[in-house]
Protein backbone atom coordinates (compact mmCIF):
# COMPACT_ATOMS: atom_id res chain seq x y z
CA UNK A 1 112.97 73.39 60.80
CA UNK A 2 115.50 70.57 59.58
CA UNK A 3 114.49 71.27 56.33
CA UNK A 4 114.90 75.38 57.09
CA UNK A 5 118.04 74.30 58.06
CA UNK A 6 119.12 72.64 54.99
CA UNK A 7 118.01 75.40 52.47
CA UNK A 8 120.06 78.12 54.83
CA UNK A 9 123.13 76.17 54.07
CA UNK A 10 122.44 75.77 50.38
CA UNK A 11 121.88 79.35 50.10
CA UNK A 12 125.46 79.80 51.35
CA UNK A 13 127.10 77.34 49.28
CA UNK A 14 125.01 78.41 46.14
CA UNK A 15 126.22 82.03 47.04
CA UNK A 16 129.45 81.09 47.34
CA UNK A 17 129.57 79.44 43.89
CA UNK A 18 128.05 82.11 41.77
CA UNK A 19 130.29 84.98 43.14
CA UNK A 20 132.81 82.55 42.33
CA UNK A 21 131.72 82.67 38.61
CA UNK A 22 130.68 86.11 39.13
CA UNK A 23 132.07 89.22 37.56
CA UNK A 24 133.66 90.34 40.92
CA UNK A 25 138.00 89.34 41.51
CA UNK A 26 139.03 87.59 44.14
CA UNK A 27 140.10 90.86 46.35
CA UNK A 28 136.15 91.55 46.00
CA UNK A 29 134.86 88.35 47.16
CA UNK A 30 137.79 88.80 50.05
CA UNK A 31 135.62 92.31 50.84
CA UNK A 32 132.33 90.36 50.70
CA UNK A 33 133.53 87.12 53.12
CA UNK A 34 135.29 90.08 55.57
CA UNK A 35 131.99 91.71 55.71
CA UNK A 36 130.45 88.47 56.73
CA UNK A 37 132.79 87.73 59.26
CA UNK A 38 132.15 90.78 60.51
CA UNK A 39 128.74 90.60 60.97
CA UNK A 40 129.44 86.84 62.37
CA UNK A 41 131.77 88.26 65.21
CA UNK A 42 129.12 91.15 66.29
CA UNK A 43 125.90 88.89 66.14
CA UNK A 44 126.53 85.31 65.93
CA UNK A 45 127.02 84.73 70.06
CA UNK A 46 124.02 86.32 71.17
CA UNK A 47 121.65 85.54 67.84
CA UNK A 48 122.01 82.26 68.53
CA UNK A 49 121.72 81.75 72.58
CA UNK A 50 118.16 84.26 72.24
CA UNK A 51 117.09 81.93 69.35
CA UNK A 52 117.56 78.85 71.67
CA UNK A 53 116.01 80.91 74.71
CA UNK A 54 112.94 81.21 72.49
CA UNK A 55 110.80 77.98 72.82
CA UNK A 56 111.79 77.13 76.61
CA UNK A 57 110.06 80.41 77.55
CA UNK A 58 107.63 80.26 75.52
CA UNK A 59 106.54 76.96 76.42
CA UNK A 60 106.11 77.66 80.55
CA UNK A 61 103.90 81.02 79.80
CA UNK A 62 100.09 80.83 79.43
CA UNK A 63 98.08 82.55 76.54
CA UNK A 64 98.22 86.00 77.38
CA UNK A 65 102.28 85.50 78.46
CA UNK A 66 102.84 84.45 75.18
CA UNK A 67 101.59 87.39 73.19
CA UNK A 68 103.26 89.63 75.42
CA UNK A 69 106.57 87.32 74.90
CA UNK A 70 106.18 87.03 70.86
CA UNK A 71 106.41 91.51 71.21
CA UNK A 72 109.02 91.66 73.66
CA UNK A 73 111.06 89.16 72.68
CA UNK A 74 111.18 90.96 69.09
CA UNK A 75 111.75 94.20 70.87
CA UNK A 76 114.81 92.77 72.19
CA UNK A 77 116.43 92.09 68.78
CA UNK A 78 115.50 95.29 67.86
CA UNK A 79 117.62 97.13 70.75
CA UNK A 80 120.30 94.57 70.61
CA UNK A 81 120.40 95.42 66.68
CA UNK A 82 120.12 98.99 67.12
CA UNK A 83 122.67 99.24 69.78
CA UNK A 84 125.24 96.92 67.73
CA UNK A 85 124.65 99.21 65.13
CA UNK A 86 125.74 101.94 66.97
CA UNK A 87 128.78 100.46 68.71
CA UNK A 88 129.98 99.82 65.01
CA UNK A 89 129.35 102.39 63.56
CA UNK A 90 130.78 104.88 66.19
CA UNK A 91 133.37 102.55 67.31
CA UNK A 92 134.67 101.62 63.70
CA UNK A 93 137.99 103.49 64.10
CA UNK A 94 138.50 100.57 67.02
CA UNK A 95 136.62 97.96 65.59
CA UNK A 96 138.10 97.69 62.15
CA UNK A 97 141.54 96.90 63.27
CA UNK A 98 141.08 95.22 65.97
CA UNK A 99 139.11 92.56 64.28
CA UNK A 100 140.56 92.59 60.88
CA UNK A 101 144.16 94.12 61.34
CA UNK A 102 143.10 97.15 59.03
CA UNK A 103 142.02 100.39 59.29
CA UNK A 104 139.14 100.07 56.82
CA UNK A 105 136.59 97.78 54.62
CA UNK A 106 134.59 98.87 51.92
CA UNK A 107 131.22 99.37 52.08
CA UNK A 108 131.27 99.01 56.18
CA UNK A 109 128.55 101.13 56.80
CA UNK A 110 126.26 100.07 53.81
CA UNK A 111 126.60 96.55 55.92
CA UNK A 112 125.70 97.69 59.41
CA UNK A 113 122.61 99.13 57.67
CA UNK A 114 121.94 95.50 56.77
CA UNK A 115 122.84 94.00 59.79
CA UNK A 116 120.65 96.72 61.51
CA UNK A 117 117.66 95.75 59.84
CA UNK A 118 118.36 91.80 59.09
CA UNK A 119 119.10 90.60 62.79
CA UNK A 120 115.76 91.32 64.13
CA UNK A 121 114.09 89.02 61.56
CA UNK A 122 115.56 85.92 62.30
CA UNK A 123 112.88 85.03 65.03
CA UNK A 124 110.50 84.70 62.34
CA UNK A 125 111.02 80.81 62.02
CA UNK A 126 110.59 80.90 65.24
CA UNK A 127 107.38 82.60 66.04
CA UNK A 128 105.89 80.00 63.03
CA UNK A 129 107.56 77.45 65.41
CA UNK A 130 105.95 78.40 68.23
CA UNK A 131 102.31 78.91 66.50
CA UNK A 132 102.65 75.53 64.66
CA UNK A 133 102.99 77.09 61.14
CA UNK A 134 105.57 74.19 59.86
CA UNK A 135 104.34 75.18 56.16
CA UNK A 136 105.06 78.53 56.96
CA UNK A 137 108.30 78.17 57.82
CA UNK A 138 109.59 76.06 54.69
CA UNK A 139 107.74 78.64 52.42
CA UNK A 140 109.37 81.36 54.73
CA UNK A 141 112.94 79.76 53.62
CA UNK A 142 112.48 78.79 50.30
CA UNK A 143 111.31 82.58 49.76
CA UNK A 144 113.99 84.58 51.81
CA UNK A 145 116.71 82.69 50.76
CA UNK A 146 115.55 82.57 47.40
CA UNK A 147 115.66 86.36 47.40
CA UNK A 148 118.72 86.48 48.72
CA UNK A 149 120.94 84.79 46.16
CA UNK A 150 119.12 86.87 43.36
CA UNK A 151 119.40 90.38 45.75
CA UNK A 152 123.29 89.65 46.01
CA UNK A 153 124.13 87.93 42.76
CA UNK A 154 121.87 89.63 40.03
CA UNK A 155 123.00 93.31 40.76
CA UNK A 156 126.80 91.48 40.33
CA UNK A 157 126.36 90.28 37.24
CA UNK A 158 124.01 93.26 35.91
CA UNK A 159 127.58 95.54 36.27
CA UNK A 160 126.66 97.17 40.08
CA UNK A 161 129.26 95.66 41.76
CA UNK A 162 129.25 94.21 44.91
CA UNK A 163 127.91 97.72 46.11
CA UNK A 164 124.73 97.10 44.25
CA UNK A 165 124.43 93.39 45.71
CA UNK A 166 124.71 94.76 49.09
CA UNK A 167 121.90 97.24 48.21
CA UNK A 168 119.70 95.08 46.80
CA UNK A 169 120.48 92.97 50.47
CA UNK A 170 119.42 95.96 52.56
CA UNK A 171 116.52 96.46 50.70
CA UNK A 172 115.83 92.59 51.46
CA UNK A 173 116.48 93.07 54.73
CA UNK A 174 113.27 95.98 55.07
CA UNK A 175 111.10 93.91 53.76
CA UNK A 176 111.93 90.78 56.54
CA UNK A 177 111.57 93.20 59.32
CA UNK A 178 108.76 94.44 57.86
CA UNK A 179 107.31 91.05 57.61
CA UNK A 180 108.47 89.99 60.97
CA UNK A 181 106.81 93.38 62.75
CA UNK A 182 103.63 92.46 60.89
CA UNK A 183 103.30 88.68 62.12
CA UNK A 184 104.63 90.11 66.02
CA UNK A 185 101.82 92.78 65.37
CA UNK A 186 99.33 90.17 64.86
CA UNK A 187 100.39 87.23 67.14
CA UNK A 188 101.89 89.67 69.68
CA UNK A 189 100.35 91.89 72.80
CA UNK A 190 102.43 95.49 71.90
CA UNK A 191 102.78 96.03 75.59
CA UNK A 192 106.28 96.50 77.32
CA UNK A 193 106.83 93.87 80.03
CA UNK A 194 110.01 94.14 81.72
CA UNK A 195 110.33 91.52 84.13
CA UNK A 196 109.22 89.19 81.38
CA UNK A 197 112.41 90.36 79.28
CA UNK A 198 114.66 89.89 82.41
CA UNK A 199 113.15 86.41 82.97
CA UNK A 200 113.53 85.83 78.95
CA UNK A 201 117.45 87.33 79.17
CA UNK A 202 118.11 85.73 82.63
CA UNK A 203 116.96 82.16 80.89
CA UNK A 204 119.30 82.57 77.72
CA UNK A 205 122.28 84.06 79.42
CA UNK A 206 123.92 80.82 79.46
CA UNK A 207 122.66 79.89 76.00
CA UNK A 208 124.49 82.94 75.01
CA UNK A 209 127.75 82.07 76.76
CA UNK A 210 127.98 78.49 75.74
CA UNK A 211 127.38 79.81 72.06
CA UNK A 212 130.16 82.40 72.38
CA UNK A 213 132.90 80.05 73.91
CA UNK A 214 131.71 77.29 70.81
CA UNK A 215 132.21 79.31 68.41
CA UNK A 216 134.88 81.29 68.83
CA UNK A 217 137.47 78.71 67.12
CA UNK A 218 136.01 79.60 64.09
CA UNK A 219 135.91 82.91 64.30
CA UNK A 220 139.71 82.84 65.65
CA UNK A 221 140.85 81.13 62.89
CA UNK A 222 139.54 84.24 60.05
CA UNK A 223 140.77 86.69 62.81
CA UNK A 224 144.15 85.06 62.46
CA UNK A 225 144.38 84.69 58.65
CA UNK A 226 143.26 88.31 58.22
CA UNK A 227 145.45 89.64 60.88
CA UNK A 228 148.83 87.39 59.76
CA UNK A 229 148.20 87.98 55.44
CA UNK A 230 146.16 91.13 55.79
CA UNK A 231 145.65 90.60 51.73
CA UNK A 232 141.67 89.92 51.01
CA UNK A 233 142.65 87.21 48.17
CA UNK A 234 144.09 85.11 50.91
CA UNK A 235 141.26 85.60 52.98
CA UNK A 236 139.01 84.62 50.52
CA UNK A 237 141.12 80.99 49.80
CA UNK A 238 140.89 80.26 53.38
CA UNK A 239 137.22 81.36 53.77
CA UNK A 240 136.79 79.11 50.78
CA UNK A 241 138.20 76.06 52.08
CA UNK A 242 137.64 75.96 55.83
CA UNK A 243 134.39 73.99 55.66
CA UNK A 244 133.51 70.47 56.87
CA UNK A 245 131.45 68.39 55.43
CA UNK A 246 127.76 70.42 56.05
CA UNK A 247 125.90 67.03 55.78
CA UNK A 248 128.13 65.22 58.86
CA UNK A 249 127.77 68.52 60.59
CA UNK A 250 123.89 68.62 60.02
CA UNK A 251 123.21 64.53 60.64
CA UNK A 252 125.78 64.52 63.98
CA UNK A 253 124.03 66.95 65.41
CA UNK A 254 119.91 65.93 64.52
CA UNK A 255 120.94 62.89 65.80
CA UNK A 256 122.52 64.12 69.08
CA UNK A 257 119.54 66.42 69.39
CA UNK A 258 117.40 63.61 69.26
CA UNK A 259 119.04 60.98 71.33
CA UNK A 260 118.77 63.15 74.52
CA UNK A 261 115.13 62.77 75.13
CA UNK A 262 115.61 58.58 75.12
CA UNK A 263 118.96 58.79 76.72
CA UNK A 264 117.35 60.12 79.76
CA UNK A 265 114.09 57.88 79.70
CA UNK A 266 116.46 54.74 79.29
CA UNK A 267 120.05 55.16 79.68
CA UNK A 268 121.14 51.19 78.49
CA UNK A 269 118.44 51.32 75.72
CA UNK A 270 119.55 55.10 74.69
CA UNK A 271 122.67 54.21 74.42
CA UNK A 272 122.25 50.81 72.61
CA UNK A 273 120.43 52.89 70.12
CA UNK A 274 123.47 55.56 69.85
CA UNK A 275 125.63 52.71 68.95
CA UNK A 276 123.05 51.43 66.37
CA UNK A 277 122.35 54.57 64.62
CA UNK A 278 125.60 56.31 64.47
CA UNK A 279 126.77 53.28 62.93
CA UNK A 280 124.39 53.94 60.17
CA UNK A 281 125.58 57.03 59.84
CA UNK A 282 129.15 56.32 59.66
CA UNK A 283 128.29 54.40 57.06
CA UNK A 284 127.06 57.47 55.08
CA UNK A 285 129.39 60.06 56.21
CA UNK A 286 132.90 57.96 56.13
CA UNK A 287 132.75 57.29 52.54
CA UNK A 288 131.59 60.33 51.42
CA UNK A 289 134.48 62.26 52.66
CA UNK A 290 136.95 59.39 51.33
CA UNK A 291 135.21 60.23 48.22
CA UNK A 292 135.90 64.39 48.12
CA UNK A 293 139.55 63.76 49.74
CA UNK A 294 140.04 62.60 46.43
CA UNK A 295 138.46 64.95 44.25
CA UNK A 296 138.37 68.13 45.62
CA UNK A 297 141.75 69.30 43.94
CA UNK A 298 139.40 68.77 41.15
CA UNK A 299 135.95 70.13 42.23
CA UNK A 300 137.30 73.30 43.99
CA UNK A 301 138.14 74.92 40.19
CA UNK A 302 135.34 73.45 38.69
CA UNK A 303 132.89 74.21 41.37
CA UNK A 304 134.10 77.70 41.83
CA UNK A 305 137.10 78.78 39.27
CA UNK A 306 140.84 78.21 38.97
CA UNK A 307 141.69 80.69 41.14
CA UNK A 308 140.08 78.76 43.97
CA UNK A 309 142.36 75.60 43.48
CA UNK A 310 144.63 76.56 46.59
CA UNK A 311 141.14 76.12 49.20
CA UNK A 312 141.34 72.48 48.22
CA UNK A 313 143.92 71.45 50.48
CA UNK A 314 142.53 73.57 53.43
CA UNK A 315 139.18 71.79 52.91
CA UNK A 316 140.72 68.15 52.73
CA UNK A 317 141.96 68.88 56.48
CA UNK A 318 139.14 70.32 57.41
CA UNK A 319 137.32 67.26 56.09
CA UNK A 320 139.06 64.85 58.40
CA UNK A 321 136.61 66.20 61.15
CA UNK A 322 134.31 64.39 60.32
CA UNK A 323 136.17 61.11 62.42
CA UNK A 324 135.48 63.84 65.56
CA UNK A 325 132.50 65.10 64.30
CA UNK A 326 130.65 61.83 64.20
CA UNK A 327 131.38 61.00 67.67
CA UNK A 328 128.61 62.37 70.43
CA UNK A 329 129.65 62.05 73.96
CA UNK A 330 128.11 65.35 74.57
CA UNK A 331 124.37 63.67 74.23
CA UNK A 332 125.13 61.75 77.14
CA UNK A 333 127.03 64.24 79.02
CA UNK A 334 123.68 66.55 78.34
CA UNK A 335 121.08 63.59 79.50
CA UNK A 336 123.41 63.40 82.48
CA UNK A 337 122.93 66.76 83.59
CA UNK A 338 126.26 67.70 83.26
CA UNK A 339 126.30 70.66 80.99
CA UNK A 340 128.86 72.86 82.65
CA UNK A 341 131.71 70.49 82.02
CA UNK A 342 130.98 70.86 78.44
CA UNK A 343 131.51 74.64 78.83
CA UNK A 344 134.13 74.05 80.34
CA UNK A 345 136.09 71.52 78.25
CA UNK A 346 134.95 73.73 75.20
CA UNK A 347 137.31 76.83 77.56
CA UNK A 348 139.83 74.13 77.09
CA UNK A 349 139.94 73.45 73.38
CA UNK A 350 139.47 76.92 72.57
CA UNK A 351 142.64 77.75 74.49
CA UNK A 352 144.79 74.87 73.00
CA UNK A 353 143.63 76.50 69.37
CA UNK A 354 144.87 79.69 70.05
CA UNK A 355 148.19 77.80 71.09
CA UNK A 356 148.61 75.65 67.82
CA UNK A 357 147.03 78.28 65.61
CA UNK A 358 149.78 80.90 66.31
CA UNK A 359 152.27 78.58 66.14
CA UNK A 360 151.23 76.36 62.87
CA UNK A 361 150.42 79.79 61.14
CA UNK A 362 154.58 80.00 61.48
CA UNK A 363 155.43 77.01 60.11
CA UNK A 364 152.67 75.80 57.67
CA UNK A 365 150.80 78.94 56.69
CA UNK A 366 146.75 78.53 56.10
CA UNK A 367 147.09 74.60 56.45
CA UNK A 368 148.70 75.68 59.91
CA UNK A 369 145.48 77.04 61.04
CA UNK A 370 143.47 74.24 59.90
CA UNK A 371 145.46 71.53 61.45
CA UNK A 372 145.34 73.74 64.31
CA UNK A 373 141.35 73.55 64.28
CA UNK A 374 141.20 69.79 63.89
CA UNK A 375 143.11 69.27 66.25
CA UNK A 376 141.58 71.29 69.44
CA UNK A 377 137.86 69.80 67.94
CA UNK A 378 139.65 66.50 69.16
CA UNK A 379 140.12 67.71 72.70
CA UNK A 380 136.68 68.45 73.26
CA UNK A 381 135.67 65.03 72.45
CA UNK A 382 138.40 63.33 73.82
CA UNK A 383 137.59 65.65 76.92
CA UNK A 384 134.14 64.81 77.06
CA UNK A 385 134.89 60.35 76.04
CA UNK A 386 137.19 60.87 78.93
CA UNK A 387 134.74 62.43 82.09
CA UNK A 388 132.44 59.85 80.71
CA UNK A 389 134.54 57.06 81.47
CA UNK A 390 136.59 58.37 84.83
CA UNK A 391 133.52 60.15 86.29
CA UNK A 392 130.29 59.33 85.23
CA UNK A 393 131.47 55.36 84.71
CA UNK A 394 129.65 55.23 80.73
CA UNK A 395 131.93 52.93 79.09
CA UNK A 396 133.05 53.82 75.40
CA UNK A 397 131.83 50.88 73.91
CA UNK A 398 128.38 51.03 75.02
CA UNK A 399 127.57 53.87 73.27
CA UNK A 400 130.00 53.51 69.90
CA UNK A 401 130.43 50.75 68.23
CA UNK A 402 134.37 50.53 68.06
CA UNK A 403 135.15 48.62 65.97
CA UNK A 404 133.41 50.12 62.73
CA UNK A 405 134.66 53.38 64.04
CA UNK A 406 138.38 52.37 64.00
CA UNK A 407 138.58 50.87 60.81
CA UNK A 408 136.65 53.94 58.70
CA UNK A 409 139.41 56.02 61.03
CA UNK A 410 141.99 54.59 59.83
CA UNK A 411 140.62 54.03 56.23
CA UNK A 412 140.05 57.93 56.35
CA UNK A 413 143.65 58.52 57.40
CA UNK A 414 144.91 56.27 54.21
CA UNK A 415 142.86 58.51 51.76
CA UNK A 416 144.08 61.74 52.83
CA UNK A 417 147.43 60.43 52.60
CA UNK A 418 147.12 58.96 49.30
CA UNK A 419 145.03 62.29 47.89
């Protein structure tokens, strides 16, 4: 899965570099990353809290639950799908502008037809999970996303258009739900079991709220830019540049993930080992981004082309999460018990971003926004360091090693001053 992982976010940088070099303009690549946001804002909330139901239920069910689970679980994409596609298709005079500030996109519907048909395939990693098919699922990544670059990028540069990319995508998309009916087909019982989908919704409701209030930051921040510029060219720069580092995002959170299970067995030894580990990793992560804060101005135009060279400066902000990213108080709070208070603390932070966002946006423009973002991460943390300390009585220091951490902080704070 961590390596499923990994090849899903190379297939979106990858992407994001050819249509960079691509025939298509900058307006067109705008259209492309609108679409996507799009699709983020209708799916991305209750995709992911499903996907994270998955394995719990599985796991308490015996042999025959199972099958019936692997069906109806798939038959609940499918309606959520189907019934997204119609809300967006029949709601689009409402939709468009409320989420993008215009009245139209291009190529809107051809997209729902892809969503329609793409969304219900995701489980597949999943279900090879679940059966213990770990080969399966790398060859099931290295395939699909594989397919995807060529489906969107070879139609480009062969004089369709991004029209013909998103074609080719559709297409794509058959063939994974295809696929993924033929594996539920033969690992599934094709039998409708309702309380079995209530228990299985019931379960991830949460999951699905947590995700939504997470990730809405994000998702604010391309509202915003669309809404404030409504110009796709502008869009496109900030799309461009609001990423952090994908590596401190994907080695934060593995190790987070995996400190919880020894965090609860043995809370001093757990959190000796935090401190031991994510000192490794600052080690890693710190000067790599002191590294790009200096060379980005240079990589953005050579990565992608000249006309990318204003996303530089967005991304050097959004790099200095990594000195928030790298802390994880929300292990503990987790192995604690305590998950609400990280729902609500993330309430919190998603509030205070709406706050800075619309008034940054004033003042500073797109780098507005992203101080705006990097800002609010901090709360959650400093949220979350804080109810460790005043309620739960985990001192900072046994779990981070501070000293390390303040002097990569404020070497990090140097470089983006000097770059």
């Amino acid at each position: 899965m961590q390596i499923f992982q990994v090849m899903r976010v190379g297939a979106v940088v990858l992407t994001s570099i050819l249509l960079a070099k691509s025939r298509l303009s900058l307006a067109e690549i705008g259209v492309y990353e609108t679409l996507l946001y799009l699709g983020t804002v209708a799916a991305f909330f209750w995709v992911n809290g499903l996907l994270q139901g998955l394995t719990p239920v599985y796991a308490r069910l015996d042999e025959a639950g199972r099958k019936r689970f692997i069906f109806n679980s798939f038959l609940v994409f499918c309606a959520i799908a189907l019934g997204l596609f119609a809300v967006l298709i029949l709601g689009k005079s409402v939709m468009l502008p409320l989420l993008t500030g215009r009245p139209d996109v291009a190529f809107f519907p051809l997209f729902c037809g892809y969503l329609l048909l793409n969304l219900p395939s995701l489980p597949v990693e999943y279900y090879y999970l679940l059966r213990n098919r770990p080969t399966h699922i790398i060859a099931w990544g290295a395939v699909t996303f594989g397919l995807q670059i060529v489906a969107l990028f070879l139609p480009v540069q062969l004089g369709y258009g991004l029209e013909g990319g998103l074609w080719a995508l559709l297409a794509l998309a058959g063939l994974k739900w295809l696929w993924a009916s033929g594996l539920v087909w033969y690992w599934g019982e094709w039998a409708l079991d309702r309380p079995l989908i209530r228990q299985y919704l019931l379960f991830s409701w949460p999951l699905i709220l947590n995700t939504l209030v997470a990730n809405l930051t994000p998702l604010f921040d391309n509202w915003l830019v669309g809404w404030w510029y409504h110009d796709d060219a502008t869009f496109a720069l900030f799309r461009y540049g609001s990423r952090e580092l994908p590596l401190a995002t994907a080695l934060a959170t593995a190790l987070g993930t995996a400190m919880i299970p020894r965090l609860v067995a043995g809370p001093e030894a757990g959190m000796a080992e935090m401190k031991t580990r994510s000192r490794r990793m600052f080690h890693t992560l710190f000067p790599l981004t002191i590294v790009l804060l200096f060379f980005s101005d240079e990589l953005f135009p050579l990565v992608f082309n000249p006309e990318f060279a204003g996303s530089a400066l967005i991304f050097n902000i959004y790099l200095l999460r990594t000195a928030s990213r790298v802390l994880l108080p929300n292990s503990i709070v987790l192995a604690k018990g305590e998950a609400r208070i990280i729902l609500w603390i993330s309430v919190l932070e998603f509030l205070v971003k709406i706050a800075l966002s619309l008034v940054f946006i004033r003042f500073w423009g797109l780098a507005g926004v992203a101080w705006a973002g990097v800002l609010a991460f901090w709360v959650e943390k400093a949220g979350l360091m804080w109810y460790l300390e005043a309620r739960l009585g985990v001192r900072t220091g046994e779990w981070l090693d501070r000293r390390w951490y303040l002097i990569y902080l404020a070497s990090l704070a140097v470089a983006f001053v000097l770059s």
